[in-house]
Protein backbone atom coordinates (compact mmCIF):
# COMPACT_ATOMS: atom_id res chain seq x y z
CA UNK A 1 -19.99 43.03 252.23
CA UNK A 2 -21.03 45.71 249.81
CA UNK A 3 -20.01 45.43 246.07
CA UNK A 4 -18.30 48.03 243.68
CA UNK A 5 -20.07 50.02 241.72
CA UNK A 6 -19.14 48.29 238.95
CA UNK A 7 -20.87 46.03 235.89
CA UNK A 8 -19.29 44.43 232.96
CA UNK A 9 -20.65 43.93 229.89
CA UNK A 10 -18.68 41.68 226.92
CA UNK A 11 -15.40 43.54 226.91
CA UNK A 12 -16.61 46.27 228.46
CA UNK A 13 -16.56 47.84 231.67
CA UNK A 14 -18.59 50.50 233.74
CA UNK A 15 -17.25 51.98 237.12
CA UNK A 16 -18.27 54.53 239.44
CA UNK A 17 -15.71 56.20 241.25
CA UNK A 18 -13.89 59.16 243.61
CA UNK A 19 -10.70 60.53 244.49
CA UNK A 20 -9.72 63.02 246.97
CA UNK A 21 -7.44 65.85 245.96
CA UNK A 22 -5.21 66.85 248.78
CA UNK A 23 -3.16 70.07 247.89
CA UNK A 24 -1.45 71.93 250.61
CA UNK A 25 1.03 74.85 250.08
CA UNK A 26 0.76 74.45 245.62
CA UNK A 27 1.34 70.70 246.19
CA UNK A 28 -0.68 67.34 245.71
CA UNK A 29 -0.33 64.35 247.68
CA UNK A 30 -0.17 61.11 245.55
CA UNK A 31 0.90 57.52 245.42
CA UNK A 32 3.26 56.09 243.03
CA UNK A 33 3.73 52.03 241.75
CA UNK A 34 6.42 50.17 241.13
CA UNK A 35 6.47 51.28 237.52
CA UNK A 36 6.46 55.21 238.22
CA UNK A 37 3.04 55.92 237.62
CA UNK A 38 1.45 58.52 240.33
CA UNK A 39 -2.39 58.15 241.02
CA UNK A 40 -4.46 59.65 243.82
CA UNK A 41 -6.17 58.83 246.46
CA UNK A 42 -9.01 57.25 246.02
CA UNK A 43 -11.05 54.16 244.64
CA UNK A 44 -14.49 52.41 243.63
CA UNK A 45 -17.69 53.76 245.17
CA UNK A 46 -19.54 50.98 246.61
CA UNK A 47 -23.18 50.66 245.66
CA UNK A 48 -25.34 52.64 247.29
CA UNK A 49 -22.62 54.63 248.68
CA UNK A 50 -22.71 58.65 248.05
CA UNK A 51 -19.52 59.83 246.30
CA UNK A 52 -18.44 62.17 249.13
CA UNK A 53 -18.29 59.28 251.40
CA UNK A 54 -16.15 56.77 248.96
CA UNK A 55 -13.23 59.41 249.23
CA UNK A 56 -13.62 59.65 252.98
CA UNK A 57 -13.89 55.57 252.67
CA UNK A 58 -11.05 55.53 250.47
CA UNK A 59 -8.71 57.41 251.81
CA UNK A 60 -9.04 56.20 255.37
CA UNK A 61 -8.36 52.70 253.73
CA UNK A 62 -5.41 53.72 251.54
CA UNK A 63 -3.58 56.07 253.63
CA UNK A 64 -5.08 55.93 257.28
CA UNK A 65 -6.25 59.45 257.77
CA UNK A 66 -9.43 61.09 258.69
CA UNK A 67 -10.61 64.25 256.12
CA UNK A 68 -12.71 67.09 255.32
CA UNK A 69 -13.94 67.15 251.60
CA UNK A 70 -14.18 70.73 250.85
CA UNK A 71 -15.61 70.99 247.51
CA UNK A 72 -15.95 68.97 244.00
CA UNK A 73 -13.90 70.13 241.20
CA UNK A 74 -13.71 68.05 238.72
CA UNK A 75 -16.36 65.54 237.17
CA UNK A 76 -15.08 63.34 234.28
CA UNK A 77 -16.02 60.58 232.23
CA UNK A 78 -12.92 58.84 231.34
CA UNK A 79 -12.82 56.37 228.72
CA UNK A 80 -9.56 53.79 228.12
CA UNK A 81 -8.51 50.46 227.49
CA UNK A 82 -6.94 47.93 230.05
CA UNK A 83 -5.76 44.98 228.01
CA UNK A 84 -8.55 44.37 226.03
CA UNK A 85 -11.12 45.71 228.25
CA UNK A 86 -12.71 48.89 227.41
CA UNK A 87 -13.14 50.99 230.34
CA UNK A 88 -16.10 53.72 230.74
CA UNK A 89 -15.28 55.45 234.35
CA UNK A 90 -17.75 58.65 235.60
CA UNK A 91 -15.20 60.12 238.05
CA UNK A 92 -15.43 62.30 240.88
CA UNK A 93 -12.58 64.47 241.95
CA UNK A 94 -13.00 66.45 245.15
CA UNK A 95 -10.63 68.79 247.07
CA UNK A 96 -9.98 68.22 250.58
CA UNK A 97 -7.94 68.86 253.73
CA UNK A 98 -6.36 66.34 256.07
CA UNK A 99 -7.28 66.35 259.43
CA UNK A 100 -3.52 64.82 260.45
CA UNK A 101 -0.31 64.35 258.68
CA UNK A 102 -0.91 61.56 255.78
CA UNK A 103 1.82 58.78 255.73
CA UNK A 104 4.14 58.53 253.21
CA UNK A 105 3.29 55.03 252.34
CA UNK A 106 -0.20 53.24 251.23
CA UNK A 107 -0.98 49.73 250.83
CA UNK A 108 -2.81 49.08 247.53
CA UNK A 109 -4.43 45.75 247.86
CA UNK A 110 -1.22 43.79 249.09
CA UNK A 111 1.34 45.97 247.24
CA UNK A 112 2.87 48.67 249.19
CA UNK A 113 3.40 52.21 247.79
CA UNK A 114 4.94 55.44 248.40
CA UNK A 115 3.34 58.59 249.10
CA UNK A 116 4.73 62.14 248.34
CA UNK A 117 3.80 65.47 247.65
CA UNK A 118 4.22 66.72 244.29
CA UNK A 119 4.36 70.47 243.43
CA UNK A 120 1.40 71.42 241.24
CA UNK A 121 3.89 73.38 238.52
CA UNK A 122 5.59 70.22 238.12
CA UNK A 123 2.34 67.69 237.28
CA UNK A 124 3.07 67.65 233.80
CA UNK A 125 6.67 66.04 234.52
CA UNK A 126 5.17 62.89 235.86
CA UNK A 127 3.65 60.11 234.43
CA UNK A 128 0.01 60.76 236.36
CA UNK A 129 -3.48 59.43 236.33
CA UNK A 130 -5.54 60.70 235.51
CA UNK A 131 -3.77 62.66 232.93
CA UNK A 132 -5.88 65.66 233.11
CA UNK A 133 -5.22 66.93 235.97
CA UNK A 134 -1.23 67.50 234.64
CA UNK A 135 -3.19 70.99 233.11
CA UNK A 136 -6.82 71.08 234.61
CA UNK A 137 -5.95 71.31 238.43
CA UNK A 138 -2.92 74.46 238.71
CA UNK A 139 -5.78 76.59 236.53
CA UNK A 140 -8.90 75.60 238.04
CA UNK A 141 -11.47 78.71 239.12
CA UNK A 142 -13.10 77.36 241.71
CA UNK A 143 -16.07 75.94 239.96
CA UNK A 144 -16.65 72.23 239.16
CA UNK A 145 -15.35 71.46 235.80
CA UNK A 146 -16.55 68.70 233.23
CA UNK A 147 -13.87 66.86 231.49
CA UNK A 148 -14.49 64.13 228.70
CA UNK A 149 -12.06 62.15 228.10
């Protein structure tokens, strides 16, 4: 079984990881917890995996469908505390398109979840992580952007 790319140092933590951004018709598809935060699809790349193929990984695993990944737009090294755990994440957010209809329920390890689409316009209403994309995604050009967070 391959590993997470993922090391720990002391109280600190480095991970490697993907999402996949699935917008259809000015909306994103996310997953929101029990305590109302919304997250997207995706997870830990596995060591020696390529990024591309951690969201394809991912979201089969999360949400049971097959994708294309179109195109990386967003690169970002987020930075943030977890308890007392310092957290240094190099992210990679790429947009793709479902193949088939994705469910409106994940499970996250053994927690269920819901699934919805959210309208872009209305990211900023919603308590979403990462937080960036509540501005960065309804004006991105086209191009990959850098965040540092």
């Amino acid at each position: 079984m391959k590993q997470d790319f993922r090391t720990t140092r002391g109280k600190t933590t480095f991970s490697l990881r993907a999402s996949a951004l699935i917008v259809r018709d000015d909306k994103i598809f996310l997953t929101r917890d029990a305590t109302g935060k919304y997250y997207t699809i995706g997870g830990a790349s596995l060591v020696g995996e390529k990024t591309r193929e951690t969201v394809l990984r991912e979201t089969l695993e999360e949400i049971g469908i097959f994708i294309e990944v179109e195109q990386l737009a967003f690169v970002v090294e987020n930075r943030f505390y977890i308890d007392d755990v310092f957290w240094h994440n190099i992210e990679f957010h790429y947009l793709v398109r479902p193949l088939e209809e994705p469910k409106l329920e994940m499970m996250e390890n053994t927690k269920q979840q819901v699934c919805e689409w959210v309208p872009i316009h209305e990211l900023n209403q919603i308590n979403l992580v990462p937080e960036f994309l509540q501005t960065e995604l309804a004006k991105w050009s086209g191009h990959i952007v850098h965040i540092e967070g």
